[in-house]
PDB file of N, CA and C in Angstrom:
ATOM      1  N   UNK A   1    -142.820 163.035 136.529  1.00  0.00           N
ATOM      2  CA  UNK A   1    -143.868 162.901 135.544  1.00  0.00           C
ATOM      3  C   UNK A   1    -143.349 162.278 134.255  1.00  0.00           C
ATOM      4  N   UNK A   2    -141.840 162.421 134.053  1.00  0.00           N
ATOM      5  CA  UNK A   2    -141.407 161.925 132.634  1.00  0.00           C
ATOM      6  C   UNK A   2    -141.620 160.282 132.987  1.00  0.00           C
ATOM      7  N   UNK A   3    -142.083 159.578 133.718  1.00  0.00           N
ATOM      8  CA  UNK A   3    -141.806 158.080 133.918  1.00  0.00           C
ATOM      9  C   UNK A   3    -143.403 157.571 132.941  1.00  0.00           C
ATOM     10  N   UNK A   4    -144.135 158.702 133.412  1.00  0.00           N
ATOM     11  CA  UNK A   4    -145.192 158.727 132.585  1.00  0.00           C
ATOM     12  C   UNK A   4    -144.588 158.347 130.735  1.00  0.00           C
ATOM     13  N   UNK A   5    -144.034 158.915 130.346  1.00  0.00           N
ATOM     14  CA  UNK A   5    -144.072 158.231 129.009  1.00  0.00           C
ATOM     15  C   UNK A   5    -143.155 156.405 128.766  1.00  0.00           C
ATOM     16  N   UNK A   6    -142.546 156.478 130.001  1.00  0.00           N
ATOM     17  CA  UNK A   6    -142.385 155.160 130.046  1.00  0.00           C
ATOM     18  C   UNK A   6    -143.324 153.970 129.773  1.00  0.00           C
ATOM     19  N   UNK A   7    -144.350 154.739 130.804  1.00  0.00           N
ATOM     20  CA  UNK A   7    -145.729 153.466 131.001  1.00  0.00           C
ATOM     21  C   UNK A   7    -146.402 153.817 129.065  1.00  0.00           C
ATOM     22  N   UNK A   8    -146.340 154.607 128.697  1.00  0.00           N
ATOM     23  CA  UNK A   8    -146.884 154.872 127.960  1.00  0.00           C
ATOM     24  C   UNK A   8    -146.323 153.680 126.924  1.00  0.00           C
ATOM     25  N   UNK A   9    -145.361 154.163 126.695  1.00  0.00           N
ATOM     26  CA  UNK A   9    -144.382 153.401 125.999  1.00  0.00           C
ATOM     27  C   UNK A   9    -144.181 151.016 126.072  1.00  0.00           C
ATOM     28  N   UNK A  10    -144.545 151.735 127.436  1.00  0.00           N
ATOM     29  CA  UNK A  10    -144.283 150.538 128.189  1.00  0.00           C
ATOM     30  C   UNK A  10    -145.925 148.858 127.483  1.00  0.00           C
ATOM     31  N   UNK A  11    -147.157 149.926 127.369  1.00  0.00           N
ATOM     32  CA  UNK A  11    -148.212 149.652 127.114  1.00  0.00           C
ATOM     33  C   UNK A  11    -147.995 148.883 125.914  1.00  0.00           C
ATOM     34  N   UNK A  12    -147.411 149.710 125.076  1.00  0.00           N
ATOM     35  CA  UNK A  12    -147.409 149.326 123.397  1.00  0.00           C
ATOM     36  C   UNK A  12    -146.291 148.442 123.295  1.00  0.00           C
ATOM     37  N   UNK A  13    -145.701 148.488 123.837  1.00  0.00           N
ATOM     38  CA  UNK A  13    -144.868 147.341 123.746  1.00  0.00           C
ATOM     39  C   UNK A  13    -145.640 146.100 124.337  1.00  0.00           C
ATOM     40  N   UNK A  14    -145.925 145.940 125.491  1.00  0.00           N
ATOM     41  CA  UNK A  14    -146.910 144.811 126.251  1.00  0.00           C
ATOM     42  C   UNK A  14    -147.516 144.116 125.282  1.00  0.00           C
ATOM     43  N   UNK A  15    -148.149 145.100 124.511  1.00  0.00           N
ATOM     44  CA  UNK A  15    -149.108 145.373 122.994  1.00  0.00           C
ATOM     45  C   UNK A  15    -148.718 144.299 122.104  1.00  0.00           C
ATOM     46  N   UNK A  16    -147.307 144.609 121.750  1.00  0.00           N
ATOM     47  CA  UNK A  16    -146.508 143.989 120.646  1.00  0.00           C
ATOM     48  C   UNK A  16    -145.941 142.750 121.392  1.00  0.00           C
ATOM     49  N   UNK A  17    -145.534 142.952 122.088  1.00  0.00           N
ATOM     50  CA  UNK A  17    -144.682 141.941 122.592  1.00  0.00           C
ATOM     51  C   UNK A  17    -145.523 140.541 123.094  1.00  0.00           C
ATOM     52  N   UNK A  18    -146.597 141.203 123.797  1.00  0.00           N
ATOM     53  CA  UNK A  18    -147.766 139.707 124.167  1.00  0.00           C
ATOM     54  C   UNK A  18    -148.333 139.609 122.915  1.00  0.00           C
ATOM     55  N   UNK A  19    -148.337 139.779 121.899  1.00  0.00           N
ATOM     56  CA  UNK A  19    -148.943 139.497 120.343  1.00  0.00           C
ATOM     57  C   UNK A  19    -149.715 138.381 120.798  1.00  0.00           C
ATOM     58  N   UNK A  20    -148.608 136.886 120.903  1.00  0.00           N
ATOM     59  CA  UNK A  20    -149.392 135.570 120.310  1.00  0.00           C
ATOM     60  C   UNK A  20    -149.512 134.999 121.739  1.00  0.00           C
ATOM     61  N   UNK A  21    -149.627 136.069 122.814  1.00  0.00           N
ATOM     62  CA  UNK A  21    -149.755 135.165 124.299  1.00  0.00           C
ATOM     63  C   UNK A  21    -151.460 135.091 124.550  1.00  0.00           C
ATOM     64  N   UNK A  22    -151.514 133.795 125.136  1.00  0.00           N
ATOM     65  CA  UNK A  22    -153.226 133.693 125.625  1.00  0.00           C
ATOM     66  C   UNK A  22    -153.612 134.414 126.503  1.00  0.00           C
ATOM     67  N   UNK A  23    -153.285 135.382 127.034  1.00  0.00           N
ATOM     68  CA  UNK A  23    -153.846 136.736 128.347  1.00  0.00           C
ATOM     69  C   UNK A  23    -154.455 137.366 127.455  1.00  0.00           C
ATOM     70  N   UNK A  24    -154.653 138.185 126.657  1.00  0.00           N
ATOM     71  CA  UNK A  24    -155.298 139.406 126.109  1.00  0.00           C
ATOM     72  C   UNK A  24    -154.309 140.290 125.825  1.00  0.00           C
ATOM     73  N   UNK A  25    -155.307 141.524 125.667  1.00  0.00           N
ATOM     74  CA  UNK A  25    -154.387 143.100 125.196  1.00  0.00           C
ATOM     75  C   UNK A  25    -154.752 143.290 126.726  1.00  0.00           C
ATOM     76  N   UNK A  26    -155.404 143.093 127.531  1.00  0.00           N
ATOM     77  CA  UNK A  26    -155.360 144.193 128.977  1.00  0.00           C
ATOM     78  C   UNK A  26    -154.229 143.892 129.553  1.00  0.00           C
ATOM     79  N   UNK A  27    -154.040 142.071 130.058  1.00  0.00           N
ATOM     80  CA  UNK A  27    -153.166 142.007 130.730  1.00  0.00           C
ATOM     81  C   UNK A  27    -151.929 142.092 129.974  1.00  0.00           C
ATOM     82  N   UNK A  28    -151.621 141.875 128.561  1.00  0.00           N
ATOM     83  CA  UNK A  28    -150.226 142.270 128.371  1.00  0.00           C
ATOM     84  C   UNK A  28    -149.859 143.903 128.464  1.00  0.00           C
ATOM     85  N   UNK A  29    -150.612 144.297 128.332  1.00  0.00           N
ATOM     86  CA  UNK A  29    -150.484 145.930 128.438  1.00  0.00           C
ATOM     87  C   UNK A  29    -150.613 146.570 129.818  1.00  0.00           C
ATOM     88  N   UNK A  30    -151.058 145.362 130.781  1.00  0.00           N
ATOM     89  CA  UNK A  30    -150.161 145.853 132.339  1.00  0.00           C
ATOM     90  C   UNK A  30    -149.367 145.809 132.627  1.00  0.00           C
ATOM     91  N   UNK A  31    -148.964 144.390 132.148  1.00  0.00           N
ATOM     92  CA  UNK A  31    -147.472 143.786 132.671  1.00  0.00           C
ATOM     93  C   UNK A  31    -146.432 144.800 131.897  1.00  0.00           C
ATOM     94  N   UNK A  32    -147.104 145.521 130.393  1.00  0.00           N
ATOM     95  CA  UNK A  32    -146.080 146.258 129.798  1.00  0.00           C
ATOM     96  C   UNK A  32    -145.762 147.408 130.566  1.00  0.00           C
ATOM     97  N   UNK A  33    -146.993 147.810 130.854  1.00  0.00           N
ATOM     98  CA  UNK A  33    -146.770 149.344 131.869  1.00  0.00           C
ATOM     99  C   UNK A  33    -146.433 149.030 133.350  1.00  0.00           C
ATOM    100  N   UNK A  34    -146.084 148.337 133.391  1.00  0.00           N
ATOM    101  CA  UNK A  34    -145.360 147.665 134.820  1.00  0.00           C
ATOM    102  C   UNK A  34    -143.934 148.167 134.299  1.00  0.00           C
ATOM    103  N   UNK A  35    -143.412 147.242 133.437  1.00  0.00           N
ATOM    104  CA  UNK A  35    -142.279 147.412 132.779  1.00  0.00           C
ATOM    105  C   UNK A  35    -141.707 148.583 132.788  1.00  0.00           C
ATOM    106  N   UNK A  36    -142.860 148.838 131.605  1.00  0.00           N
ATOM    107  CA  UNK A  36    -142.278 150.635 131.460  1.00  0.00           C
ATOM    108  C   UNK A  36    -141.978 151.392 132.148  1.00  0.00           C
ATOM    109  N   UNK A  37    -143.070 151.481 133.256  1.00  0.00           N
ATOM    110  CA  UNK A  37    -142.747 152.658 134.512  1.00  0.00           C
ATOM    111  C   UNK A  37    -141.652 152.622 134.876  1.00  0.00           C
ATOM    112  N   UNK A  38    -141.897 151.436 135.344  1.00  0.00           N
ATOM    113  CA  UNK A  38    -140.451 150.882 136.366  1.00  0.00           C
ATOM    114  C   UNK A  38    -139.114 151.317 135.242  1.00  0.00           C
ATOM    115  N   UNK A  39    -138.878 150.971 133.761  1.00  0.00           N
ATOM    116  CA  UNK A  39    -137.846 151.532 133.432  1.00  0.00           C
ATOM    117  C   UNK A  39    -137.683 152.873 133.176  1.00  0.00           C
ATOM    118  N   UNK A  40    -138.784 153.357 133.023  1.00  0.00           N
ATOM    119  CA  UNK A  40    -139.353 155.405 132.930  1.00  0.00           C
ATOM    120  C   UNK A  40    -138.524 155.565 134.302  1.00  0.00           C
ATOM    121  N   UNK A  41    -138.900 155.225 135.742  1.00  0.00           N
ATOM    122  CA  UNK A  41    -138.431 155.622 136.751  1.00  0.00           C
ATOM    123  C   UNK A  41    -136.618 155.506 136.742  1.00  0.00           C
ATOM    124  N   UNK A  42    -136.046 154.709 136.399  1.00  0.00           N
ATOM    125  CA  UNK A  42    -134.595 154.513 136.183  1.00  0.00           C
ATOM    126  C   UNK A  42    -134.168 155.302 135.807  1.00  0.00           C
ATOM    127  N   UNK A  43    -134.585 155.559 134.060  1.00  0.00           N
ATOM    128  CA  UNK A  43    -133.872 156.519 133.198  1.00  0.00           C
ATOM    129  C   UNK A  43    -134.078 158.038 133.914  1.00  0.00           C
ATOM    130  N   UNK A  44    -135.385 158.017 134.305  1.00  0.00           N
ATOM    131  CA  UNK A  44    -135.228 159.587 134.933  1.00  0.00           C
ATOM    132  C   UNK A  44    -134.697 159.760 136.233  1.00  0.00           C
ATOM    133  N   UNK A  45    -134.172 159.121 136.887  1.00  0.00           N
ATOM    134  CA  UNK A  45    -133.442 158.822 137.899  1.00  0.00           C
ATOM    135  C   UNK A  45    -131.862 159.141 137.278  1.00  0.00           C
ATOM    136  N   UNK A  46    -131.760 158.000 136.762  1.00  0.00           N
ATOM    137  CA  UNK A  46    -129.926 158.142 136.184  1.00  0.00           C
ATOM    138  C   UNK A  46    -129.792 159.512 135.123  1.00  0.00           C
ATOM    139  N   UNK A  47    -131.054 160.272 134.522  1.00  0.00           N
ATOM    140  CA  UNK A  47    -130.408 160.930 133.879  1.00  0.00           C
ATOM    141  C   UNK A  47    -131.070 162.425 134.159  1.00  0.00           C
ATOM    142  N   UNK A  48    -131.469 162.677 135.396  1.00  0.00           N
ATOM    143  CA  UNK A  48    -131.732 163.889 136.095  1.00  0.00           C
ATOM    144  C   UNK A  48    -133.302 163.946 135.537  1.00  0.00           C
ATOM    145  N   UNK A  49    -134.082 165.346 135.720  1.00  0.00           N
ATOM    146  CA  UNK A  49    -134.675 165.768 135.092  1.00  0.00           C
ATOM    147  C   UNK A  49    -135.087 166.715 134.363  1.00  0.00           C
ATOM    148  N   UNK A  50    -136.096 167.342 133.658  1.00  0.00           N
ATOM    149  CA  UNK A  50    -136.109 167.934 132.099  1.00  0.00           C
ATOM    150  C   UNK A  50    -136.307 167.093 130.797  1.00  0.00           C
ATOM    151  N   UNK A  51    -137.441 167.147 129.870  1.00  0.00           N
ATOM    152  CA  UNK A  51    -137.454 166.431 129.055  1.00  0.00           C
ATOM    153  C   UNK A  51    -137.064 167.304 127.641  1.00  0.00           C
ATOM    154  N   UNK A  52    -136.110 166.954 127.405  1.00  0.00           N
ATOM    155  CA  UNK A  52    -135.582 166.994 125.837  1.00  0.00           C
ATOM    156  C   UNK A  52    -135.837 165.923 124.355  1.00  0.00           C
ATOM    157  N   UNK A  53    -135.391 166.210 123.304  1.00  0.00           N
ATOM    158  CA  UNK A  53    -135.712 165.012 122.486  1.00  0.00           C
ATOM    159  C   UNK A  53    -135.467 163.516 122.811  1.00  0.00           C
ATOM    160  N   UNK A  54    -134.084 163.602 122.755  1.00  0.00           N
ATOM    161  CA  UNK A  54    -133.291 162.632 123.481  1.00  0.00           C
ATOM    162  C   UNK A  54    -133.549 161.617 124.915  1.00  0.00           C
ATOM    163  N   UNK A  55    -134.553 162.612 125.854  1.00  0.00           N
ATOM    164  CA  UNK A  55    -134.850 161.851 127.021  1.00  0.00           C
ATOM    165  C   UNK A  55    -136.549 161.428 126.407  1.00  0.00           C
ATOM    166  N   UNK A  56    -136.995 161.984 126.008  1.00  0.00           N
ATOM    167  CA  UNK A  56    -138.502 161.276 125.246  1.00  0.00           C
ATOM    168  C   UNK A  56    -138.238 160.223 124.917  1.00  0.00           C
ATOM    169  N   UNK A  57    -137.422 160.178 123.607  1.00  0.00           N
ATOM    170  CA  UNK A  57    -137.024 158.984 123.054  1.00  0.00           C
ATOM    171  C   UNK A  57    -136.868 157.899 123.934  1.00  0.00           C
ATOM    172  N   UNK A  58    -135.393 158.282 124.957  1.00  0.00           N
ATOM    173  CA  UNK A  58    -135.412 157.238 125.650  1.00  0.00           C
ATOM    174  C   UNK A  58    -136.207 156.743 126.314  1.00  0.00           C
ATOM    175  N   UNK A  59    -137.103 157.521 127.075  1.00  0.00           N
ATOM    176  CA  UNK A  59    -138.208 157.114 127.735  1.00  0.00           C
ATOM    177  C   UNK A  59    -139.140 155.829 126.988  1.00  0.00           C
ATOM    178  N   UNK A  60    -139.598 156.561 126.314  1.00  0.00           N
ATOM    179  CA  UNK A  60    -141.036 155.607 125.226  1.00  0.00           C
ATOM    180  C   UNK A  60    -140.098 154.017 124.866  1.00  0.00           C
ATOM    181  N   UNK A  61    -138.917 154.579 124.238  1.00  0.00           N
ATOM    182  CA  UNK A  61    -138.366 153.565 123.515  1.00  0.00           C
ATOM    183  C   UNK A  61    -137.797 152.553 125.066  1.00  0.00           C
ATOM    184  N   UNK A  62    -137.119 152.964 125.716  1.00  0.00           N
ATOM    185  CA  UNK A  62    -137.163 152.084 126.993  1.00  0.00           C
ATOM    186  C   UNK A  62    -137.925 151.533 127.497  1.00  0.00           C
ATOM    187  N   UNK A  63    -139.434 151.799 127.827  1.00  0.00           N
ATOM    188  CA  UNK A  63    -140.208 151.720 128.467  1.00  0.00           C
ATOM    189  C   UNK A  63    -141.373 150.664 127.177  1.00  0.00           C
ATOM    190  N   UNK A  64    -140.892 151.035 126.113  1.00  0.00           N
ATOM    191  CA  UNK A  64    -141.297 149.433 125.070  1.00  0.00           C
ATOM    192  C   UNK A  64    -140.876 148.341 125.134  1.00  0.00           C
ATOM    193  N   UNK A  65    -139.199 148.600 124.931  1.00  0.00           N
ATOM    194  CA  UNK A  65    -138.389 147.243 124.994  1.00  0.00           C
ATOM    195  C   UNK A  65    -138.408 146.555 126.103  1.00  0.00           C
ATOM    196  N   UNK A  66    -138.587 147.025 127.481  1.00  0.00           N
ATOM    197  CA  UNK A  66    -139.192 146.312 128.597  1.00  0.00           C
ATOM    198  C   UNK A  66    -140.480 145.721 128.992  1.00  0.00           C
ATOM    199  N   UNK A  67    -141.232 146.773 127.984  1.00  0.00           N
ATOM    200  CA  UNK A  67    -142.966 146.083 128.325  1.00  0.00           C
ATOM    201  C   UNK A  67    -143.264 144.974 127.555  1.00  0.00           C
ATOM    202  N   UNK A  68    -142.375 145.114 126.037  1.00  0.00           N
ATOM    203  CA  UNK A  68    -142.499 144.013 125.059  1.00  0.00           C
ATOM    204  C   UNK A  68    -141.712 142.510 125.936  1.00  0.00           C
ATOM    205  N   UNK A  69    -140.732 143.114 126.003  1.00  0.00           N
ATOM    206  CA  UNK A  69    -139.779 141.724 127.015  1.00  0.00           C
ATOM    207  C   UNK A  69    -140.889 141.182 128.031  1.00  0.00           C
ATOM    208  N   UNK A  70    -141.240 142.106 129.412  1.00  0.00           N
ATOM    209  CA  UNK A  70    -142.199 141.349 130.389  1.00  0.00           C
ATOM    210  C   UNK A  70    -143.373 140.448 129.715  1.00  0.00           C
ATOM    211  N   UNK A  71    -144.183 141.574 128.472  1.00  0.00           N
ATOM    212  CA  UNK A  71    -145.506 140.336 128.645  1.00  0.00           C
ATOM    213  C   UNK A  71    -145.082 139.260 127.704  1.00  0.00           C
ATOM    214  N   UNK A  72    -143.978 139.393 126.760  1.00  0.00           N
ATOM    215  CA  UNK A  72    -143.634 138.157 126.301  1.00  0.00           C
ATOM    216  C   UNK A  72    -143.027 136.755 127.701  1.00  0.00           C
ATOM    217  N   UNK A  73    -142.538 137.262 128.520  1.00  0.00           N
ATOM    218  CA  UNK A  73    -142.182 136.302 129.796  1.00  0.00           C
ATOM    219  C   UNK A  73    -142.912 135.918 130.061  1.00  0.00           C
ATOM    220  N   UNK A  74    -144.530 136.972 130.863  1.00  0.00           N
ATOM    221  CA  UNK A  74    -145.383 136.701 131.354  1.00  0.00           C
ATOM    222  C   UNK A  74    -146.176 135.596 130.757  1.00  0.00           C
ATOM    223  N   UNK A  75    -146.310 135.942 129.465  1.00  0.00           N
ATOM    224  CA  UNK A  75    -147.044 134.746 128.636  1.00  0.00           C
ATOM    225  C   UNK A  75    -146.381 133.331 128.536  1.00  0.00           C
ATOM    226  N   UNK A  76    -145.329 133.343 128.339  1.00  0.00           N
ATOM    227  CA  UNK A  76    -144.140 131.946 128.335  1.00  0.00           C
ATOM    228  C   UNK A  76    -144.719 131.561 129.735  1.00  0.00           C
ATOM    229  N   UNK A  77    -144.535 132.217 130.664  1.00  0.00           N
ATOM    230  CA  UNK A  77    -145.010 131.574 131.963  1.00  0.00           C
ATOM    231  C   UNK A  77    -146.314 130.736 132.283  1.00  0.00           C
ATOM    232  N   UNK A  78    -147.239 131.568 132.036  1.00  0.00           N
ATOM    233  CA  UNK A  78    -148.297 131.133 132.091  1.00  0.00           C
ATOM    234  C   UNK A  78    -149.074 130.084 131.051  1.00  0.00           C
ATOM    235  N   UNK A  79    -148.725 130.477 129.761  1.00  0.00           N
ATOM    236  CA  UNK A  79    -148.705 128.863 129.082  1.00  0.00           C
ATOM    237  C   UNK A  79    -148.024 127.851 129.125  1.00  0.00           C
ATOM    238  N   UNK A  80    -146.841 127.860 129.826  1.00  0.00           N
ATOM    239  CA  UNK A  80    -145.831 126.853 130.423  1.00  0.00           C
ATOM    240  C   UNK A  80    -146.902 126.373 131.769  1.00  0.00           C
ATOM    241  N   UNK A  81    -147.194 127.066 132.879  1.00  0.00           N
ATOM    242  CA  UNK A  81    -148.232 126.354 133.410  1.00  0.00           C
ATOM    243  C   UNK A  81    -149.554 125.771 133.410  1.00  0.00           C
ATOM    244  N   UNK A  82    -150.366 126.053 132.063  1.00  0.00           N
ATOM    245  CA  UNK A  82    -151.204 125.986 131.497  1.00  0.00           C
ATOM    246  C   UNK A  82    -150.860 124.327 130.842  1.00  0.00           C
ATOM    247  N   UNK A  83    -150.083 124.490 130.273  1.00  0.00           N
ATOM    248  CA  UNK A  83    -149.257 123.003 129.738  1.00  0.00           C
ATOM    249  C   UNK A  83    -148.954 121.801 130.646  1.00  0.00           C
ATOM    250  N   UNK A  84    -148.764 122.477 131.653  1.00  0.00           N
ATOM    251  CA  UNK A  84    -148.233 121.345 132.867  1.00  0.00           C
ATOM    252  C   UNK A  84    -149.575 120.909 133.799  1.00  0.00           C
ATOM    253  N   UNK A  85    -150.367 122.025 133.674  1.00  0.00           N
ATOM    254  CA  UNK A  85    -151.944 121.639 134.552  1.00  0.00           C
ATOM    255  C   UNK A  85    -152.556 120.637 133.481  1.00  0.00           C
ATOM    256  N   UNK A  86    -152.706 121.256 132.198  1.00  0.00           N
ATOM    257  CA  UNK A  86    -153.416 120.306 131.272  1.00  0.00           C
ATOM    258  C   UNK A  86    -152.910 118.959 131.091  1.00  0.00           C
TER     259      UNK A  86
END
């Protein structure tokens, strides 16, 4: 269940991170909670389970810096093909 604050995490970053991409807030905030989960699932993997301060943190804050990273890609991508169709 702690992977859950990943996605959480993962969202708001998508959020921030797709800022100036042409998809929207939905799809950057999938691709973020894509992210997130997927890094929520790692950290609680590599670092057992039980949530303490320390594993929150990491969670949310992991699960941003990956969602912000994906929908910023996602967007590079897709206006890179957007560019090449036009």
């Amino acid at each position: 269940m702690e992977w859950l604050l990943g996605v959480l995490g993962g969202v708001v970053g998508g959020g921030v991170g797709g800022a100036k991409s042409p998809l929207g807030p939905v799809v950057n905030g999938a691709a973020g909670a894509v992210g997130g989960g997927i890094t929520g699932a790692i950290i609680q993997a590599a670092t057992g389970s039980g949530l303490d301060f320390g594993q929150i943190l990491a969670q949310v804050a992991g699960g941003g810096a990956v969602g912000a990273v994906l929908a910023a890609i996602t967007g590079f991508v897709t206006k890179s093909k957007a560019a090449k169709v036009g």
